[in-house]
C-alpha atoms as a PDB file:
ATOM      1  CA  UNK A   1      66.983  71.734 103.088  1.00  0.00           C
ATOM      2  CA  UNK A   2      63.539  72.989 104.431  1.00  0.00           C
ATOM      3  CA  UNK A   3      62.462  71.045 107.877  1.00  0.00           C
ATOM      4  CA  UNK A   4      58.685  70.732 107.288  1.00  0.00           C
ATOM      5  CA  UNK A   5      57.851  68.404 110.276  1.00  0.00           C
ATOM      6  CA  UNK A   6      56.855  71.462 112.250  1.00  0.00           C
ATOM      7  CA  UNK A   7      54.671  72.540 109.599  1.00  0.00           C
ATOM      8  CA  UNK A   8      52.971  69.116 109.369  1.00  0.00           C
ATOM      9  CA  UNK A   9      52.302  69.101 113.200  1.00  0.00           C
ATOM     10  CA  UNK A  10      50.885  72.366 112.889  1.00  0.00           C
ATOM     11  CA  UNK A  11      49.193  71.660 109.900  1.00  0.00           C
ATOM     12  CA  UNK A  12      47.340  68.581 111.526  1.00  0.00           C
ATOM     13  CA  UNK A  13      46.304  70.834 114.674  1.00  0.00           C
ATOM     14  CA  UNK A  14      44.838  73.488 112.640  1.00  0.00           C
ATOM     15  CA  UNK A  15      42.930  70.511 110.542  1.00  0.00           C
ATOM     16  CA  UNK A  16      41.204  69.209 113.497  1.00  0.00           C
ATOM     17  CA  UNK A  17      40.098  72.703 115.462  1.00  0.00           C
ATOM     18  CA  UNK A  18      39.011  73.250 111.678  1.00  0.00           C
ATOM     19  CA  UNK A  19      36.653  70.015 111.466  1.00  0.00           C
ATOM     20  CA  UNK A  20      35.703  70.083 114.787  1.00  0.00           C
ATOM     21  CA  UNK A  21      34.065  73.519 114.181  1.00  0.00           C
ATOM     22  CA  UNK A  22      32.740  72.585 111.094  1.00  0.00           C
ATOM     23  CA  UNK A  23      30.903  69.938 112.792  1.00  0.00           C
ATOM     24  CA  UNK A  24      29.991  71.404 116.010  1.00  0.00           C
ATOM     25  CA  UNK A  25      25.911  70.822 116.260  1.00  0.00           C
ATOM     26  CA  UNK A  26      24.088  69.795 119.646  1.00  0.00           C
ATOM     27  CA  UNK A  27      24.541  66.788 121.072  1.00  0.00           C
ATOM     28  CA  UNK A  28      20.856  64.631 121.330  1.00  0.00           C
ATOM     29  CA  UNK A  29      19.803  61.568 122.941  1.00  0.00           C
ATOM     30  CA  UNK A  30      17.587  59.059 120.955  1.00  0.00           C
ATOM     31  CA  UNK A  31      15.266  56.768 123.235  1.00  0.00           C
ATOM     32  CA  UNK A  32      13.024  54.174 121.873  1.00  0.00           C
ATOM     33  CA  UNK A  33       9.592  53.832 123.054  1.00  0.00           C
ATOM     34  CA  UNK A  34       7.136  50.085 123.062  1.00  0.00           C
ATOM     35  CA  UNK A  35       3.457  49.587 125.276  1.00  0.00           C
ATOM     36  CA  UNK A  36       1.414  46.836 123.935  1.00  0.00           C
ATOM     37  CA  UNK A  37      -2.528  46.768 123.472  1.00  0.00           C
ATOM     38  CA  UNK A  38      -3.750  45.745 127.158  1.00  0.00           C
ATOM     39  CA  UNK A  39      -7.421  47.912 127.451  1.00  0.00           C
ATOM     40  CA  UNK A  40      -8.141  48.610 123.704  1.00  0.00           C
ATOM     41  CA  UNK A  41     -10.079  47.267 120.397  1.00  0.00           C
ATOM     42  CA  UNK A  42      -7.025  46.738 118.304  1.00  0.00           C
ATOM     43  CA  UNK A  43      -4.132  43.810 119.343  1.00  0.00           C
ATOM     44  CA  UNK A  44      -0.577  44.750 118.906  1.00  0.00           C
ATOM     45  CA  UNK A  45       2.432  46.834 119.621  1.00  0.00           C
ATOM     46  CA  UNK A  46       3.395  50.777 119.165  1.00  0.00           C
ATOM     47  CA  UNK A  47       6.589  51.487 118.994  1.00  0.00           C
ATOM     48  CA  UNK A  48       8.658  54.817 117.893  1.00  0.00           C
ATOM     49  CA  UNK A  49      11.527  56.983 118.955  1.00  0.00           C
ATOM     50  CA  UNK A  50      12.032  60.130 120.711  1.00  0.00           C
ATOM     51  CA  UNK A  51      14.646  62.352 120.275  1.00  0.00           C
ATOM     52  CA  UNK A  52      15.833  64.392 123.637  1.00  0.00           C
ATOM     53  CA  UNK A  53      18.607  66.941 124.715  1.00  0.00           C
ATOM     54  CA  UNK A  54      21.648  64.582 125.659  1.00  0.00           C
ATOM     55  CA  UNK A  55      22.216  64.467 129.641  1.00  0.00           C
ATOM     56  CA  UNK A  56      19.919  64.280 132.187  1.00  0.00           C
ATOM     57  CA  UNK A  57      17.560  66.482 133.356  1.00  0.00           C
ATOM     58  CA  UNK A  58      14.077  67.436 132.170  1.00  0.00           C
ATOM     59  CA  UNK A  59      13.310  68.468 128.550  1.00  0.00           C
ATOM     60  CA  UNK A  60      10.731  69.015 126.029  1.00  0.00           C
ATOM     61  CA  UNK A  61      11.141  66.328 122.967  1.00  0.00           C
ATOM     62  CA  UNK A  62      12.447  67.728 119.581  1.00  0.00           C
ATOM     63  CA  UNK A  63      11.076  64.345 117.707  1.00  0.00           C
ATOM     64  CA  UNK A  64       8.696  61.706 118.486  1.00  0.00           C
ATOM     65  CA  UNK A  65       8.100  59.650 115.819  1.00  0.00           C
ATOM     66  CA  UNK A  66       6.296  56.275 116.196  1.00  0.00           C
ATOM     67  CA  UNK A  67       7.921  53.340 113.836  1.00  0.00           C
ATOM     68  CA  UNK A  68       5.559  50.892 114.173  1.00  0.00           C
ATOM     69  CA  UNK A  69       1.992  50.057 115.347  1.00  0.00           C
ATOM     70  CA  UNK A  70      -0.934  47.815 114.182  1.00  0.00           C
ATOM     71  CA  UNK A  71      -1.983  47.408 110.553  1.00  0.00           C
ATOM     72  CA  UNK A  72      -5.466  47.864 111.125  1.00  0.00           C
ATOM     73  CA  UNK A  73      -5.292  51.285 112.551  1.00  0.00           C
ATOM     74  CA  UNK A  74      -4.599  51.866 108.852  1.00  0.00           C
ATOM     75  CA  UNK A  75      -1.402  54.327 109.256  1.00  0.00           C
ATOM     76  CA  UNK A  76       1.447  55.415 106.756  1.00  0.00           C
ATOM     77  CA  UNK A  77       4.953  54.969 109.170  1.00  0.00           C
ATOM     78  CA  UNK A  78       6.240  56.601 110.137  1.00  0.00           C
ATOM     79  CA  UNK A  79       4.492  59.179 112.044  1.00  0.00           C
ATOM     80  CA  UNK A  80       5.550  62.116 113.481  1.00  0.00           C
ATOM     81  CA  UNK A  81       3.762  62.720 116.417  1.00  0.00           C
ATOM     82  CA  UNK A  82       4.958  66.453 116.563  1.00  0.00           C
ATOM     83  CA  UNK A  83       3.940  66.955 113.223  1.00  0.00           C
ATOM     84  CA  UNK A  84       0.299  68.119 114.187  1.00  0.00           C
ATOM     85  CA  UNK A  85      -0.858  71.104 116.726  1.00  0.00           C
ATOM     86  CA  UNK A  86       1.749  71.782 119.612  1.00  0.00           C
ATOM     87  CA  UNK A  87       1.273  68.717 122.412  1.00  0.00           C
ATOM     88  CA  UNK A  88      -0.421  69.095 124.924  1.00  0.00           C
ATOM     89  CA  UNK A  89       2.185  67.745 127.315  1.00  0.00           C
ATOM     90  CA  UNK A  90       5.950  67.252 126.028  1.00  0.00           C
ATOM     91  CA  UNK A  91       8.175  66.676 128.916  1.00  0.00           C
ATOM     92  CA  UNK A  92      10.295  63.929 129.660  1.00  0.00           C
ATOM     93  CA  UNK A  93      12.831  63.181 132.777  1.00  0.00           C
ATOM     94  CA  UNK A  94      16.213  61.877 131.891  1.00  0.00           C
ATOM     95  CA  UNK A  95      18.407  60.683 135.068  1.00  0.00           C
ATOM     96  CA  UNK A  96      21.671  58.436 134.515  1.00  0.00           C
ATOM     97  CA  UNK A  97      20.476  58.296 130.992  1.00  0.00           C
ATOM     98  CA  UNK A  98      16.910  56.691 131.722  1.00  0.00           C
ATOM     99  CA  UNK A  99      13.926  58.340 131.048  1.00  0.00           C
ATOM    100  CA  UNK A 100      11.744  58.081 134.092  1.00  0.00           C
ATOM    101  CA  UNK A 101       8.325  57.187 133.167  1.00  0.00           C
ATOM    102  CA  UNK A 102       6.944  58.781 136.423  1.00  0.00           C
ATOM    103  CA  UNK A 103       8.110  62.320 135.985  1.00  0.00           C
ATOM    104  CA  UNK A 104       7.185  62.140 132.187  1.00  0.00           C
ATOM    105  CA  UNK A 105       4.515  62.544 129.640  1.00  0.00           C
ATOM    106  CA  UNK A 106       3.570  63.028 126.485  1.00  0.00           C
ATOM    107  CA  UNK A 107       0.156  63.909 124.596  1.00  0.00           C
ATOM    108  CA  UNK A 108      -0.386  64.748 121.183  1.00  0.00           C
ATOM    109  CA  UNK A 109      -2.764  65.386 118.695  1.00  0.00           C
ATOM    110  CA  UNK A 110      -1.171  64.419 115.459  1.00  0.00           C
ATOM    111  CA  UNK A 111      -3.988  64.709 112.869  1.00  0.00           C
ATOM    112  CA  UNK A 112      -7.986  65.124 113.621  1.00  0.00           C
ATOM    113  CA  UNK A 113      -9.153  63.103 116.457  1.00  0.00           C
ATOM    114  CA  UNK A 114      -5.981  60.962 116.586  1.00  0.00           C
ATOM    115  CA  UNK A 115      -3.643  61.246 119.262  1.00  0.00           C
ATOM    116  CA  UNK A 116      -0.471  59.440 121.183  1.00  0.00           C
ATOM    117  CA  UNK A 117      -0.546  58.926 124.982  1.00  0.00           C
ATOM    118  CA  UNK A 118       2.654  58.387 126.764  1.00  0.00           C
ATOM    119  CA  UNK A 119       1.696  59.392 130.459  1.00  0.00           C
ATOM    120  CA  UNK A 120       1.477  58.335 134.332  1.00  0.00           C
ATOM    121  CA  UNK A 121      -0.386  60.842 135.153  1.00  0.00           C
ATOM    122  CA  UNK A 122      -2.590  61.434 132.198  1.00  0.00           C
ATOM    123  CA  UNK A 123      -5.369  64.911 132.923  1.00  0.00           C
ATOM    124  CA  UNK A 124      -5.733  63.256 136.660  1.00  0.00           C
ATOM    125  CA  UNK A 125      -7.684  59.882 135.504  1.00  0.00           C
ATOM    126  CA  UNK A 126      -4.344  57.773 135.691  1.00  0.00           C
ATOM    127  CA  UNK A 127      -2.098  56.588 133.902  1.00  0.00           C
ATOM    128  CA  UNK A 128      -2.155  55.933 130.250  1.00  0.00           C
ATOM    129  CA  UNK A 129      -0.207  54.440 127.028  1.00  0.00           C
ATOM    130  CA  UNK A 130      -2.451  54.699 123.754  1.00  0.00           C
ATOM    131  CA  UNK A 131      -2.569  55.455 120.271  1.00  0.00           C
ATOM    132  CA  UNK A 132      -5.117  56.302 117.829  1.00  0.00           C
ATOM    133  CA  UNK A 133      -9.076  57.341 118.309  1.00  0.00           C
ATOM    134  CA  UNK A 134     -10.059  59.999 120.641  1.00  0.00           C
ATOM    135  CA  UNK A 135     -10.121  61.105 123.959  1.00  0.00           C
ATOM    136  CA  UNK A 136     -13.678  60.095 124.078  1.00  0.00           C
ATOM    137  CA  UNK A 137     -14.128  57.290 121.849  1.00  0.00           C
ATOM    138  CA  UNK A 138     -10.607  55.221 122.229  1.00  0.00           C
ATOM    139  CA  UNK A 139     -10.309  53.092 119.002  1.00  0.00           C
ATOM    140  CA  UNK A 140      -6.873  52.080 118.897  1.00  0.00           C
ATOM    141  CA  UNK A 141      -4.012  50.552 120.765  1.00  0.00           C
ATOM    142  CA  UNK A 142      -4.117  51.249 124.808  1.00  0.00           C
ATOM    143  CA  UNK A 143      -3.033  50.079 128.190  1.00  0.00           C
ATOM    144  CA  UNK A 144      -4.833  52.173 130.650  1.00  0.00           C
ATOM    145  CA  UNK A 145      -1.928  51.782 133.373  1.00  0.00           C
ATOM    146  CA  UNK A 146       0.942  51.783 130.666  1.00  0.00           C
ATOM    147  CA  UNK A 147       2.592  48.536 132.260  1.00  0.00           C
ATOM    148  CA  UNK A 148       3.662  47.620 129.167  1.00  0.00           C
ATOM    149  CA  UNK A 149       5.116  51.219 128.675  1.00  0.00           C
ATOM    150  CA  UNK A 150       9.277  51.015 128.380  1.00  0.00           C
ATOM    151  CA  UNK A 151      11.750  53.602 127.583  1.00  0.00           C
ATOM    152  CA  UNK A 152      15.251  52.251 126.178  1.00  0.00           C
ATOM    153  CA  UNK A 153      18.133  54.269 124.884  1.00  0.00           C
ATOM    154  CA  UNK A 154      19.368  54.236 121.963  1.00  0.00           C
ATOM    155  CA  UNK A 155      21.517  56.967 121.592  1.00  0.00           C
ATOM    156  CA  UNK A 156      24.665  56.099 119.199  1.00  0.00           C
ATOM    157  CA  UNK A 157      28.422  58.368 119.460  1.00  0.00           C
ATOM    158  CA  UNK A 158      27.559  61.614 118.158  1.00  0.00           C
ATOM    159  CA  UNK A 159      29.404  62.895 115.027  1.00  0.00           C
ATOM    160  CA  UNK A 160      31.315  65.501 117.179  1.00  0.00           C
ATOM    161  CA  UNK A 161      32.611  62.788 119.287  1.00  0.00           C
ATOM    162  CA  UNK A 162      34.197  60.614 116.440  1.00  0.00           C
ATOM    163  CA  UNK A 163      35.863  63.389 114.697  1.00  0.00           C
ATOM    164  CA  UNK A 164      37.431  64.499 118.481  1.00  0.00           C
ATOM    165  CA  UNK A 165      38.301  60.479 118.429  1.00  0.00           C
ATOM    166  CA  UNK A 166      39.907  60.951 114.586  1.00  0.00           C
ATOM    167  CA  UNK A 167      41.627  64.490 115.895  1.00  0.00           C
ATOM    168  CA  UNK A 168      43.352  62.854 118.531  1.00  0.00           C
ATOM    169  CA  UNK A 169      44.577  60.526 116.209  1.00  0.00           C
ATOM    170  CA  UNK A 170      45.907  62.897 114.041  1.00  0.00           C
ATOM    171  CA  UNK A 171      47.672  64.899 116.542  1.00  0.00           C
ATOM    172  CA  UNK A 172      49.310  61.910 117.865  1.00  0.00           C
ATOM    173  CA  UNK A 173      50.910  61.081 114.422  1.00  0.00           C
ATOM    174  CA  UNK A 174      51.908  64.485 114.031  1.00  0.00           C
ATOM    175  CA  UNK A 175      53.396  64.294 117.620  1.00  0.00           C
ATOM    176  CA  UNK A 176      55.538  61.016 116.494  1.00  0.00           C
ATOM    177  CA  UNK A 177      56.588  62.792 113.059  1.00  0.00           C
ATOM    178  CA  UNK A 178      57.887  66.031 115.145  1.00  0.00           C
ATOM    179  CA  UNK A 179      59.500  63.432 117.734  1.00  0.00           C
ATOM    180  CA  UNK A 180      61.456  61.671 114.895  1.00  0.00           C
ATOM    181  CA  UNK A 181      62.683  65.061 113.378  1.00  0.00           C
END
């Protein structure tokens, strides 16, 4: 009679370094952003995401998109606010997995003459949270000091991480099957 417990512990092993490589893609963080209309001509709420390097440390956003803002600014969501001409600042400071809204900011011109503001220190005149109109001519949501401005995270388990989870697993079954053998 053929023993084929060591083949089916073997088997399993090879299965998960298998999967594990098949699936092996950088790990990202996923913040939400909100600031509320406090200094500008049109009432409501931006919000959006922003996709970041996982782990602390500062980095250059791979995706800001904004989810949600006012009706009357008259915009198809969602918007990617990366989609237009390079920013003009993209960097944002993750520590203990919080972005800190000192050390970061972000400004970019998404389509002609329309832009998104997430700043403390916005071309020396302050700090500023805003979305829509111009530099010049502001005719959207905006709150001049961004105290409305929060960061949350809302990173979920990566894919990588639940097939590690799933490969344990399976080596401990094989481990049991080998044990009873």
């Amino acid at each position: 009679m053929i023993n084929l417990k060591p083949v089916t512990s073997s088997l399993a092993a090879s299965m998960v370094v298998t999967v594990m490589g098949a699936f092996d893609v950088a790990n990202a963080a996923t913040f939400t952003f909100s600031f509320n209309n406090e200094d500008g001509p049109v009432a409501g709420t931006v919000e959006g995401e922003i996709e970041l390097p996982d782990g602390d440390g500062t980095f250059a956003a791979t995706g800001v998109t904004i989810t949600s803002a006012p009706a009357a600014l008259g915009y198809t969501l969602p918007i990617d606010a990366l989609g237009g001409d390079a920013p003009l600042t993209n960097t944002f400071t993750v520590a203990n997995g919080v972005i800190d809204s000192v050390l970061s900011s972000f400004v970019a011109i998404f389509a002609p003459g329309t832009n998104l503001s997430l700043n403390d220190l916005s071309f020396g005149t302050g700090s500023e949270s805003n979305l829509a109109g111009s530099f010049a001519n502001f005719t959207g949501v905006s709150n001049l000091d961004s105290s409305t401005l929060t960061y949350t995270s809302a990173s979920v388990p990566e894919p990588t991480s639940m097939i590690a989870l799933a490969g344990v697993g399976i080596l401990g079954v094989a481990s049991k099957l080998k044990k009873k053998a």
